[in-house]
Structures are given as C-alpha cells and as structure tokens.
C-alpha atoms as a PDB file:
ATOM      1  CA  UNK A   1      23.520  -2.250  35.391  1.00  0.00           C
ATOM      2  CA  UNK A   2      21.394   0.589  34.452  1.00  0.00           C
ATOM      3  CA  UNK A   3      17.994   0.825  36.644  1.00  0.00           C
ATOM      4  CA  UNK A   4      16.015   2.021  34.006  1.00  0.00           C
ATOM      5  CA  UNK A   5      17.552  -0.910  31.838  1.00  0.00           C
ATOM      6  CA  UNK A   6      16.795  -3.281  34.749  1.00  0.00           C
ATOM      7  CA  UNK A   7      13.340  -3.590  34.848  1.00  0.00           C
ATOM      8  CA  UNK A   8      13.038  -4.537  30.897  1.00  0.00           C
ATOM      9  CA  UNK A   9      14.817  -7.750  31.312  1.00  0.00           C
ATOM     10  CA  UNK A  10      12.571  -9.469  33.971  1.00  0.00           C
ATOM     11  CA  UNK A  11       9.883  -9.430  30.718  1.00  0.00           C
ATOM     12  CA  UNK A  12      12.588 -11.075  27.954  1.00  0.00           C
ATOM     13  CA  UNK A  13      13.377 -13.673  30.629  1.00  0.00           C
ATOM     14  CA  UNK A  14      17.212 -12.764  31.141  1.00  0.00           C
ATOM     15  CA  UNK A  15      18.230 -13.799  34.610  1.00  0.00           C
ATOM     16  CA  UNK A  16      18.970 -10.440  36.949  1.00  0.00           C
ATOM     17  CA  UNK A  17      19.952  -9.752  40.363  1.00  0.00           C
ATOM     18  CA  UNK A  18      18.006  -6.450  41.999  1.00  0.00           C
ATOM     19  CA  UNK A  19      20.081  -4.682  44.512  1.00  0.00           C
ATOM     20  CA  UNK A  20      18.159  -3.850  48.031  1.00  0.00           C
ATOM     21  CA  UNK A  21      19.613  -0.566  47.351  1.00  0.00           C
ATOM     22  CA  UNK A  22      17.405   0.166  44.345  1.00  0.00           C
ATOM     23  CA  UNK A  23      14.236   1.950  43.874  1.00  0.00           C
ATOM     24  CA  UNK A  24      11.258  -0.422  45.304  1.00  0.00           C
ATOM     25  CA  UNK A  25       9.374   0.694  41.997  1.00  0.00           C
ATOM     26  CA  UNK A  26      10.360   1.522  38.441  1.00  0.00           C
ATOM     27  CA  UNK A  27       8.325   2.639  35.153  1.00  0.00           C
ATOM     28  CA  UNK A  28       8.361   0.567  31.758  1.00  0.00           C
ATOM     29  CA  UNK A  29       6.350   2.471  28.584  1.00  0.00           C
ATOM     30  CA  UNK A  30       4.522   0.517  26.477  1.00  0.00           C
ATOM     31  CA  UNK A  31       4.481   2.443  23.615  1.00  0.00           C
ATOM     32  CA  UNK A  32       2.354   2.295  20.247  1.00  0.00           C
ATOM     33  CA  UNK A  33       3.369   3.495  16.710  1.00  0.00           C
ATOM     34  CA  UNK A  34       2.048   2.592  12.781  1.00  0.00           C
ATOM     35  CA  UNK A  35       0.406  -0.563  14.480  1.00  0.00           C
ATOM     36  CA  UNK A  36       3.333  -2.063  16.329  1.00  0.00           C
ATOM     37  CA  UNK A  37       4.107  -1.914  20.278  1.00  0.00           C
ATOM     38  CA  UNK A  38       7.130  -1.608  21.914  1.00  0.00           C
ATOM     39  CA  UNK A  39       8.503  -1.189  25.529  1.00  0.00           C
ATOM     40  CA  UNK A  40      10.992   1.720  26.466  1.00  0.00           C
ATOM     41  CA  UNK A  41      12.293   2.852  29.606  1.00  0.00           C
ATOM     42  CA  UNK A  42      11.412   6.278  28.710  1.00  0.00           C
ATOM     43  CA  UNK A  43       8.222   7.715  26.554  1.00  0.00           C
ATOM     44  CA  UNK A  44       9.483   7.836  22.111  1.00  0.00           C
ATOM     45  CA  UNK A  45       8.948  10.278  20.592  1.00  0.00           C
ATOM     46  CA  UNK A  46       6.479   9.859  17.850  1.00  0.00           C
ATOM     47  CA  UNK A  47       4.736   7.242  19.477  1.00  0.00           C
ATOM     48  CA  UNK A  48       1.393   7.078  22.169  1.00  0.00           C
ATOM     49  CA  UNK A  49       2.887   5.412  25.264  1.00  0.00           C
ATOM     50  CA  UNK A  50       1.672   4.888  28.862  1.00  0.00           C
ATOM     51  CA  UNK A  51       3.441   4.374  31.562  1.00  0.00           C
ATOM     52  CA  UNK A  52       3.509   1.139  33.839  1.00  0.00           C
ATOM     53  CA  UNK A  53       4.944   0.580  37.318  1.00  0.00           C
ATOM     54  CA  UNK A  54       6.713  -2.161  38.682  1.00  0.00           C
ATOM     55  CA  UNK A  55       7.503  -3.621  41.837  1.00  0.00           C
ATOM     56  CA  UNK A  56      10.422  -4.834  42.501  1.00  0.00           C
ATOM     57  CA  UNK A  57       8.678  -7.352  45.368  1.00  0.00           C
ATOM     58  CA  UNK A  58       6.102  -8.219  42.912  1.00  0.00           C
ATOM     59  CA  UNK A  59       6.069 -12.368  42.942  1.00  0.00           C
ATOM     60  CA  UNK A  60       5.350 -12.216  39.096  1.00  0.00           C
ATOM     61  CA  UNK A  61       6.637  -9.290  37.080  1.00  0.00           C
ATOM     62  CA  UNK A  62       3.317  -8.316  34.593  1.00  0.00           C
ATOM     63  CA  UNK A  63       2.827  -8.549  31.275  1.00  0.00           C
ATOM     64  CA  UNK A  64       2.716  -5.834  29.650  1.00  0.00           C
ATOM     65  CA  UNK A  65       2.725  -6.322  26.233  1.00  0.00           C
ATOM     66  CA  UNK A  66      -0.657  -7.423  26.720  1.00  0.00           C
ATOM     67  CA  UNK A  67      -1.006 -11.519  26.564  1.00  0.00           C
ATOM     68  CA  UNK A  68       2.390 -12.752  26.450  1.00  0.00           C
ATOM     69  CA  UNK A  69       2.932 -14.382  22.486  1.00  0.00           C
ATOM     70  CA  UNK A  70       5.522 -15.331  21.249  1.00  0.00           C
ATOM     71  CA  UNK A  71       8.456 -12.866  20.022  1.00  0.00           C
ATOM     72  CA  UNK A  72      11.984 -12.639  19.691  1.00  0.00           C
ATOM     73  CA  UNK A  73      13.913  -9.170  19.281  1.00  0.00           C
ATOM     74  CA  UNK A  74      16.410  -7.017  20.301  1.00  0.00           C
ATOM     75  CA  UNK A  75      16.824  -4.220  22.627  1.00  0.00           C
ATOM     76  CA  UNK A  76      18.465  -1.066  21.494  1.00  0.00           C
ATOM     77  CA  UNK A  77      20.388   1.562  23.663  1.00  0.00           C
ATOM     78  CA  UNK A  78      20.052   5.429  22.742  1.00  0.00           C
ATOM     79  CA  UNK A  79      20.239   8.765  24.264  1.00  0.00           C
ATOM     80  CA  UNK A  80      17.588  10.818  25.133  1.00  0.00           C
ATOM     81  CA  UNK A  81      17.720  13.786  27.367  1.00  0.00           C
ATOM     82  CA  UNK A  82      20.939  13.633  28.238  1.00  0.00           C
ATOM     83  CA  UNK A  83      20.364   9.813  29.864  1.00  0.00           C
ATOM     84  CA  UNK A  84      20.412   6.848  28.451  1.00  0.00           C
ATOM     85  CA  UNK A  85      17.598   5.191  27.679  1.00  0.00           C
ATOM     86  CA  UNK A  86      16.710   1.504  25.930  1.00  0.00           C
ATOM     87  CA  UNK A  87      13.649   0.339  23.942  1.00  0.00           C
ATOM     88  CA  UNK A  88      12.271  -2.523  21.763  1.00  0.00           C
ATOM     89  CA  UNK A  89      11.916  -0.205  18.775  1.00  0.00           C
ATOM     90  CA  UNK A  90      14.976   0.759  17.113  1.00  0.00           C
ATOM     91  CA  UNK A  91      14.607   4.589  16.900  1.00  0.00           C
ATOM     92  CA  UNK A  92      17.135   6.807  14.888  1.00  0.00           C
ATOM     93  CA  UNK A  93      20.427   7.231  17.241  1.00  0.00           C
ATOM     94  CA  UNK A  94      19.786   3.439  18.793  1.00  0.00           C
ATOM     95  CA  UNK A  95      22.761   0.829  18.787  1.00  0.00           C
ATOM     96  CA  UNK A  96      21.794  -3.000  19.266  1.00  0.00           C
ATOM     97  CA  UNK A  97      22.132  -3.922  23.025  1.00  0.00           C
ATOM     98  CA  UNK A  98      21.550  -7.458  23.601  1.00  0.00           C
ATOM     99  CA  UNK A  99      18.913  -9.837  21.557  1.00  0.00           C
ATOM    100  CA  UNK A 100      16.544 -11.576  23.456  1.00  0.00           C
ATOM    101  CA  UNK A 101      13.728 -14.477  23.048  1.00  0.00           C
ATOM    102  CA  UNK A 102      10.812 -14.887  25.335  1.00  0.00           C
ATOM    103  CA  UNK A 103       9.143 -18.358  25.399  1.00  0.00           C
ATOM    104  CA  UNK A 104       5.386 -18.773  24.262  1.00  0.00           C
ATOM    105  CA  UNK A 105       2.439 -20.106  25.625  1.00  0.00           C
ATOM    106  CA  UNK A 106       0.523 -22.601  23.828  1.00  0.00           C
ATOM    107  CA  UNK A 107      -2.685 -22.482  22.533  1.00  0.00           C
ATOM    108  CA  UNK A 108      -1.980 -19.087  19.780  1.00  0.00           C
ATOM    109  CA  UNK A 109      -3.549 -19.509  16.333  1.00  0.00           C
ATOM    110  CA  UNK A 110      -0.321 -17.558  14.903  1.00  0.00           C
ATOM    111  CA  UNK A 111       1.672 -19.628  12.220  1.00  0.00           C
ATOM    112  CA  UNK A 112       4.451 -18.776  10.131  1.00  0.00           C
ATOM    113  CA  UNK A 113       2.764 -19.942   6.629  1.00  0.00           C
ATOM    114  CA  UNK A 114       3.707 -22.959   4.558  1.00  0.00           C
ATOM    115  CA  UNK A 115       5.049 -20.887   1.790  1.00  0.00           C
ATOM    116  CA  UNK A 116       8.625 -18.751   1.120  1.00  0.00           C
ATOM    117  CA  UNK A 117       8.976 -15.577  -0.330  1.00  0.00           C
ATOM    118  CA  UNK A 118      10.215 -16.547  -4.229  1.00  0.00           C
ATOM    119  CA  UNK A 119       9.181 -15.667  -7.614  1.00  0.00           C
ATOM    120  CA  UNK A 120       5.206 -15.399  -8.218  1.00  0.00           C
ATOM    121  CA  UNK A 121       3.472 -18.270  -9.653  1.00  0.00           C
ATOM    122  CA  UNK A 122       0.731 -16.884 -11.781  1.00  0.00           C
ATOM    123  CA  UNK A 123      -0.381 -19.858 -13.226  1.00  0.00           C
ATOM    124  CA  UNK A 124      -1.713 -21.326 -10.029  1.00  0.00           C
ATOM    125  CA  UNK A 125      -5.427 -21.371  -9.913  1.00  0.00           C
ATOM    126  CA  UNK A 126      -5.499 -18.052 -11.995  1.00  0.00           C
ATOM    127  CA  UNK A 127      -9.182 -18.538 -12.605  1.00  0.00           C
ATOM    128  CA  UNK A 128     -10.486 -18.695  -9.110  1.00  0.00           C
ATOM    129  CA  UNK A 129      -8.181 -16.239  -7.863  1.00  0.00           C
ATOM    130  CA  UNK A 130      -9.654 -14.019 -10.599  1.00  0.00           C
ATOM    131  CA  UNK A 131     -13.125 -14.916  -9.394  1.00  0.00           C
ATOM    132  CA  UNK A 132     -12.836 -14.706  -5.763  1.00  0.00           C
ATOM    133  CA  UNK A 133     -10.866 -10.246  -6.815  1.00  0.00           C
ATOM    134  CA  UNK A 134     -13.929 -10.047  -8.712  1.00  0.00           C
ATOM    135  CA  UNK A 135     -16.857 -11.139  -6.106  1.00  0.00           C
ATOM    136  CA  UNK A 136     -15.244  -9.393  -3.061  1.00  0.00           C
ATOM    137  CA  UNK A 137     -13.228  -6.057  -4.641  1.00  0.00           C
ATOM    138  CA  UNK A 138     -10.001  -7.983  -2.982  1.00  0.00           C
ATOM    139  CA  UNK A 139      -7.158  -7.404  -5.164  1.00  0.00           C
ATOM    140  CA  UNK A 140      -5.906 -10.126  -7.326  1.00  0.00           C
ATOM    141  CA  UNK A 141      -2.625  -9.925  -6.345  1.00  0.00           C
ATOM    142  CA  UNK A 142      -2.942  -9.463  -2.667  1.00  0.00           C
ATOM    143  CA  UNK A 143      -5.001 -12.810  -2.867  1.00  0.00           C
ATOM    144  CA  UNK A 144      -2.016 -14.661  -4.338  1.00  0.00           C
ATOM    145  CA  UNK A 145       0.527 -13.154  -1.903  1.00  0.00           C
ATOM    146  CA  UNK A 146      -1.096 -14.381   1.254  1.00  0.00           C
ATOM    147  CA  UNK A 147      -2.377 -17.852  -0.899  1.00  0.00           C
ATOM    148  CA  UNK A 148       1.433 -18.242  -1.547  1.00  0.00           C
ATOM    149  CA  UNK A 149       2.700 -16.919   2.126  1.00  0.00           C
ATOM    150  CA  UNK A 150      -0.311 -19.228   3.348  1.00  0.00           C
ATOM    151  CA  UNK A 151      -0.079 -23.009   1.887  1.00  0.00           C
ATOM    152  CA  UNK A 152       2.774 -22.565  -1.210  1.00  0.00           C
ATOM    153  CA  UNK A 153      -0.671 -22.958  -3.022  1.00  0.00           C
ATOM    154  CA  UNK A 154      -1.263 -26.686  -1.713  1.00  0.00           C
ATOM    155  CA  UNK A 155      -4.893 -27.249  -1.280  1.00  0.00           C
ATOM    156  CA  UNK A 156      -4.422 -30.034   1.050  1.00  0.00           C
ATOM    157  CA  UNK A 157      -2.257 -28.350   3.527  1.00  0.00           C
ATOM    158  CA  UNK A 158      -2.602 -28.386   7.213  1.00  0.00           C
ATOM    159  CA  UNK A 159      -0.331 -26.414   9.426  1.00  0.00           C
ATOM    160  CA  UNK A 160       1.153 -28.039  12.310  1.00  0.00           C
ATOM    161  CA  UNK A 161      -1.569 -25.241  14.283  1.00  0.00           C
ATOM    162  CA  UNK A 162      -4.779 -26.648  12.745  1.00  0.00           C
ATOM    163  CA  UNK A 163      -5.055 -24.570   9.730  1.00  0.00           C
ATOM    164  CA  UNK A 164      -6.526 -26.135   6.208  1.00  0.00           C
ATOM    165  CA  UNK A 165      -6.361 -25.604   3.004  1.00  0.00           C
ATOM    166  CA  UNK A 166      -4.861 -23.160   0.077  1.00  0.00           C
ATOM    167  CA  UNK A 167      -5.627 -20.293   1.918  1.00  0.00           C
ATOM    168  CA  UNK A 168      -5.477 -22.007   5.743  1.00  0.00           C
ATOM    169  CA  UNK A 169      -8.542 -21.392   7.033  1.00  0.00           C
ATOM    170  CA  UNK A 170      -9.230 -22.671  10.499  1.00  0.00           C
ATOM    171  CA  UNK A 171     -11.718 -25.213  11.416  1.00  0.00           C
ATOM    172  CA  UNK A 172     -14.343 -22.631  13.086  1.00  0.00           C
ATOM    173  CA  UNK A 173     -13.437 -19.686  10.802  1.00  0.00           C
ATOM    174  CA  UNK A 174     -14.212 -22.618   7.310  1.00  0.00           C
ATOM    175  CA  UNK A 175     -17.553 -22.949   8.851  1.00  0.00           C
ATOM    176  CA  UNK A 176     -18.425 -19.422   9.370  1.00  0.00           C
ATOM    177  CA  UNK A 177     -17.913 -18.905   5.815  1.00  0.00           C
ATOM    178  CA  UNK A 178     -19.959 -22.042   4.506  1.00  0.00           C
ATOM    179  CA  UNK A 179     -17.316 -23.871   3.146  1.00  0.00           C
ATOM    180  CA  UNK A 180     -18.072 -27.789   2.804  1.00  0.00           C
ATOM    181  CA  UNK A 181     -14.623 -28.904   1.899  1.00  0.00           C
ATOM    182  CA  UNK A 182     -11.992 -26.802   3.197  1.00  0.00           C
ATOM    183  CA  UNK A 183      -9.587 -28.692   0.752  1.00  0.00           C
ATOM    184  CA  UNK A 184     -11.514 -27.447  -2.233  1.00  0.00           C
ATOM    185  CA  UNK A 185      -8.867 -24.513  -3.954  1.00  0.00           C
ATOM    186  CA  UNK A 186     -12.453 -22.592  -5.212  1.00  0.00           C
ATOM    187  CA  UNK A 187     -14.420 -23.114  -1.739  1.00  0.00           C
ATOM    188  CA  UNK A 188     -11.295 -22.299   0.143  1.00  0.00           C
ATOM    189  CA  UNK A 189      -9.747 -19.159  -2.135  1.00  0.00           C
ATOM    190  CA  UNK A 190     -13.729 -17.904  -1.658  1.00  0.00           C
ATOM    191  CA  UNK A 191     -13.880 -17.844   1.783  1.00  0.00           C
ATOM    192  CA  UNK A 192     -10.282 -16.719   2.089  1.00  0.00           C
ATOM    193  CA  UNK A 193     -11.412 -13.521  -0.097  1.00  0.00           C
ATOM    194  CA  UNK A 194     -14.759 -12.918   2.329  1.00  0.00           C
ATOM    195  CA  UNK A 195     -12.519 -13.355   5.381  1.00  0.00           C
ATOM    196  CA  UNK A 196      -9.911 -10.860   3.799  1.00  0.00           C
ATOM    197  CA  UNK A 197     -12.492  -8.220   2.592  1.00  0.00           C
ATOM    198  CA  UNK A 198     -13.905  -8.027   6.359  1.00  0.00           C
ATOM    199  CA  UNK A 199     -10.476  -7.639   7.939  1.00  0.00           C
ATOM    200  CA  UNK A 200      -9.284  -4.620   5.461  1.00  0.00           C
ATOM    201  CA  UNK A 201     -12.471  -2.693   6.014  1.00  0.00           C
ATOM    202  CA  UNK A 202     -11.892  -3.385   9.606  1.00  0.00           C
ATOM    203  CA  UNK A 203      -8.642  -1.723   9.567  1.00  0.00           C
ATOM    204  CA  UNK A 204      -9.480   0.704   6.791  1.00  0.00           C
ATOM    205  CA  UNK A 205      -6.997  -0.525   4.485  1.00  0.00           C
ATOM    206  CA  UNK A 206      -3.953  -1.245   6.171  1.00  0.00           C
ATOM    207  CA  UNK A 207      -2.810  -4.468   4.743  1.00  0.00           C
ATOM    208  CA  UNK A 208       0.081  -4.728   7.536  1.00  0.00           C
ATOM    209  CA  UNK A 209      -2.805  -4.994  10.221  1.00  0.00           C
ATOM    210  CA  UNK A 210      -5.133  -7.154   7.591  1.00  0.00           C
ATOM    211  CA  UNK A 211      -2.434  -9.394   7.788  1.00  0.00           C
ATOM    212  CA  UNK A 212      -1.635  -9.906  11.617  1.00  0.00           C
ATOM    213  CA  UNK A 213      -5.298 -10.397  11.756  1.00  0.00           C
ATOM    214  CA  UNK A 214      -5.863 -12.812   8.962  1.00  0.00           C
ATOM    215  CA  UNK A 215      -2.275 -14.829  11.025  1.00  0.00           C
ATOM    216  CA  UNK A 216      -3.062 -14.398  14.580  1.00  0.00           C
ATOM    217  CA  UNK A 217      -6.836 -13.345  14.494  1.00  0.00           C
ATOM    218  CA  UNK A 218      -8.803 -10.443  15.550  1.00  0.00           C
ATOM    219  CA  UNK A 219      -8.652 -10.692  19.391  1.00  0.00           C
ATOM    220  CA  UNK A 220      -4.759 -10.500  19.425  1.00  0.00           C
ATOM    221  CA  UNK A 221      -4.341  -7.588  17.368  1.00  0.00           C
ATOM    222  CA  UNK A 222      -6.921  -5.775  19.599  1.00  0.00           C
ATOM    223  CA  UNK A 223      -5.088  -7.357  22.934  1.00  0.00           C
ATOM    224  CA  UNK A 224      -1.558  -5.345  21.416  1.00  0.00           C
ATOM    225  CA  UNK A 225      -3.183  -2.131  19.643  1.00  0.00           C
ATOM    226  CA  UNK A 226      -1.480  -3.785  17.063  1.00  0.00           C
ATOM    227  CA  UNK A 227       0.532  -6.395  15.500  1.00  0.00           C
ATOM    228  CA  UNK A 228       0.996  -8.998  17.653  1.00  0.00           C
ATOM    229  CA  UNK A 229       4.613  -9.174  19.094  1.00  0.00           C
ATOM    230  CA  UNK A 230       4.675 -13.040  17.655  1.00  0.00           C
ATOM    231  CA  UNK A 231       7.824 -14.160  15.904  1.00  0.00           C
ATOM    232  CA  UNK A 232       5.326 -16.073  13.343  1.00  0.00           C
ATOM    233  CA  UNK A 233       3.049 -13.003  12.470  1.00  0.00           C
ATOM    234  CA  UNK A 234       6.168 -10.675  12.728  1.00  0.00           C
ATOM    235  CA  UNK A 235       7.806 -12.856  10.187  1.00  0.00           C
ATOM    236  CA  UNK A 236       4.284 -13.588   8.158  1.00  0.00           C
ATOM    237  CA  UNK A 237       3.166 -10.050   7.964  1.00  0.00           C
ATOM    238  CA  UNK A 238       6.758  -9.098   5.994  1.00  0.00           C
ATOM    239  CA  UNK A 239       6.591 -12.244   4.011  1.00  0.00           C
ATOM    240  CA  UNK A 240       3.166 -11.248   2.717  1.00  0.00           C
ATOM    241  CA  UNK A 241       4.163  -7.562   2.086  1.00  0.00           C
ATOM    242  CA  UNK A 242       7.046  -9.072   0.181  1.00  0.00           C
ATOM    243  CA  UNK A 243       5.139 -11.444  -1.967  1.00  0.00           C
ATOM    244  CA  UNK A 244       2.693  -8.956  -2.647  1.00  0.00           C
ATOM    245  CA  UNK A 245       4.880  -6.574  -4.014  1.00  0.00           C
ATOM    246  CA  UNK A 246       6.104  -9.390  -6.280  1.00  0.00           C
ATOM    247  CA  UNK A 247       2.827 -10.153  -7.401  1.00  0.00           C
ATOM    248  CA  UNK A 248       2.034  -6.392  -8.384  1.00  0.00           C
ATOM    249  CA  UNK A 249       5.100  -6.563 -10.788  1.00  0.00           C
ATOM    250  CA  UNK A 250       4.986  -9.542 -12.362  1.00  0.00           C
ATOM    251  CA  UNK A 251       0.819  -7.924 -12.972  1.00  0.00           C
ATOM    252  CA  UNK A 252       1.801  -5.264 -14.182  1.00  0.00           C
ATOM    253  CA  UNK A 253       0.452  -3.513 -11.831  1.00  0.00           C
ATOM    254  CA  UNK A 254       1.260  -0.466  -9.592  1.00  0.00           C
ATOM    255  CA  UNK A 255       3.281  -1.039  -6.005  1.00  0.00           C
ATOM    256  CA  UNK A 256       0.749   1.038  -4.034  1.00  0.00           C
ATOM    257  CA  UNK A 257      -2.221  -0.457  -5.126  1.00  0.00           C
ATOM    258  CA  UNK A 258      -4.119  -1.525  -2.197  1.00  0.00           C
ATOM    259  CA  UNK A 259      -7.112  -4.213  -2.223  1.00  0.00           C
ATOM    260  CA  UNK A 260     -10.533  -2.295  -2.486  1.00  0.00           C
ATOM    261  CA  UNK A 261     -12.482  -1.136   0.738  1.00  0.00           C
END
C-alpha cells in the first residue's frame, strides 16, 4: 500500500498493518476551501492547507480534523506531480478509492432535521413567517427552508438530540432568546429569525456556513474553519440549500437572493 495513502486510514478507522521498514513519520494536510476541510496526502491546489506529522509509534494517531464528529465519505485517488496522491475532497482528475465511516462521539448538538426535501408548503404559518422576514431583514423564504428542513413545520417536535419546536431551538439557546413556550409556532419562528440574523452577519452572508452553525452551533464550525465534517450537518446544510431554492420559486422570487445582512 501506498505510504502516503497509509497514514489517512488510521483517521477513517480502516484496520492497517505499518511495515518496520517504513518512514517513522509521515505528513497528512488538512486543507481548507469555500468553508469545508479536507485531508490530503499532499497540499490542493486552490485550497489553504497545513501540514501535520505523524508518528508511526504514536499510541493514538491525532485528530486532525479538529474534534472528531461524526462523518462518512470517500477518499479519492489522483495524480499530482507525477505521484499519486489521495484526498477527502474530490478534486478534478480524482477517481473514488474506497468509502469510509468514522464513528462519533456523543454529546454533538448536530441533527439531521425532522423534515425532507419536497415541494414547499406555503400555507404553513404564512403570517408569522411573514412577521418574523419583516422584524429581523431574514428572508421569507430562507425562514421556511430551514422551518421545513428543521421540524416538517411541527411545533411540537423534539429531536431525538434535545431540540424543540418548529424551528428546533435548543433548551439553552430558547432561553437566550426569551421564549416562554418553545412549542409556540410565533415564539419559536421569532427566536429562530433572531438566532438566524446573528449567524448570517457572523459569516457575512454565507448561508452554507449560517447553516452548519444554526445545525451544529458556533463552536464546531470555528473548531473545523468550517462546516463541520458531520454526516447530519453535511446532509442538513444541502437539504436546506435545496429547500430554499424551492421556496424562492414557488415566491416568485430570484435564486440568488440571499437573507439581508
């Protein structure tokens, strides 16, 4: 097996054998591009990547995606160079490799949502979702996207994580917003809209990164530089984009409208 492919797998779990006549010491890039991380054996190009050594007589390989979350992926074989090289990103020239799944550790706010991506429902709570645009500048139909994406607009949902409500607000994050009864559609579509606002003037508009946030929280897209290498906000983050895009049309509205600053 490839050296340079080697010391990838110890961090996807995938049992591997290291040969005494092998390097004692290899490097791994962890590279970041448009939000997203990746590891590669060598640096991308296109992307802002530093370079981490491993031992191989290291009792516990590191971490270095940052705090391990959960993920699932593939890894993708290319040339570069002249040598081959494999990464997490699939980069023009890759071919699929081998898919792997690394196990998560509990205690990670991330959730997958309640809802699917399917056709809009504009008649659900049209006049509070019209409210909440106008109070905060938060597009209407961003609102509904991650509503839908969130609880399937069910005002008495609870995720299986702790979250409540039409727009599943956690316990702690309810309070910090005031709200009384987190299973009230107005007090909850309100506070969804503050929450929202802060988190796209955080990231100056980039709903990709609004979302991880609003799915994982704050503290793991700063951990990754990034969205969080979870399978849920992976998987949330294009479900939102999806619906939102849905909602725009069936608006009337442009595709790249974006929420106000």
């Amino acid at each position: 097996m490839n050296p340079r492919l080697r010391c990838l797998l110890p961090l996807f779990a995938l049992l591997i054998t290291v040969s005494s006549a092998e390097l004692e010491a290899r490097t791994v890039y962890r590279c970041v591009r448009q939000g997203t991380v990746s590891l590669a054996t060598a640096p991308e190009p296109g992307s802002r990547c530093t370079a981490k050594e491993l031992d191989d007589n290291a009792v516990q390989t590191p971490n270095l995606w940052g705090s391990m979350g959960v993920f699932s992926g593939t890894l993708y074989e290319r040339e570069q160079d002249g040598q081959l090289v494999y990464s997490t990103r699939n980069l023009p020239g890759s071919r699929p490799y081998l898919k792997f799944t690394v196990a998560t550790p509990p205690g990670e706010p991330a959730h997958p949502g309640l809802g699917k991506v399917s056709a809009p429902r504009l008649n659900m709570y049209s006049k509070e979702f019209a409210a909440a645009a106008r109070q905060t500048g938060v597009e209407d139909a961003w609102l509904r996207a991650v509503a839908h994406a969130e609880s399937d607009f069910d005002a008495k949902a609870v995720s299986p994580k702790g979250a409540q409500g039409l727009m599943q607000l956690m316990p702690e994050l309810s309070k910090e917003y005031g709200v009384t009864d987190p299973f009230s559609s107005s007090e909850s579509i309100r506070a969804g809209a503050r929450h929202l606002k802060s988190l796209i003037r955080r990231y100056k508009g980039d709903l990709k990164l609004t979302a991880a946030a609003y799915n994982a929280g704050v503290g793991a897209v700063t951990r990754y530089g990034g969205i969080p290498p979870y399978t849920e906000t992976q998987a949330y983050v294009e479900k939102v984009g999806a619906l939102h895009e849905r909602y725009l049309q069936a608006m009337g509205k442009r595709i790249a409208e974006r929420p106000a600053e």
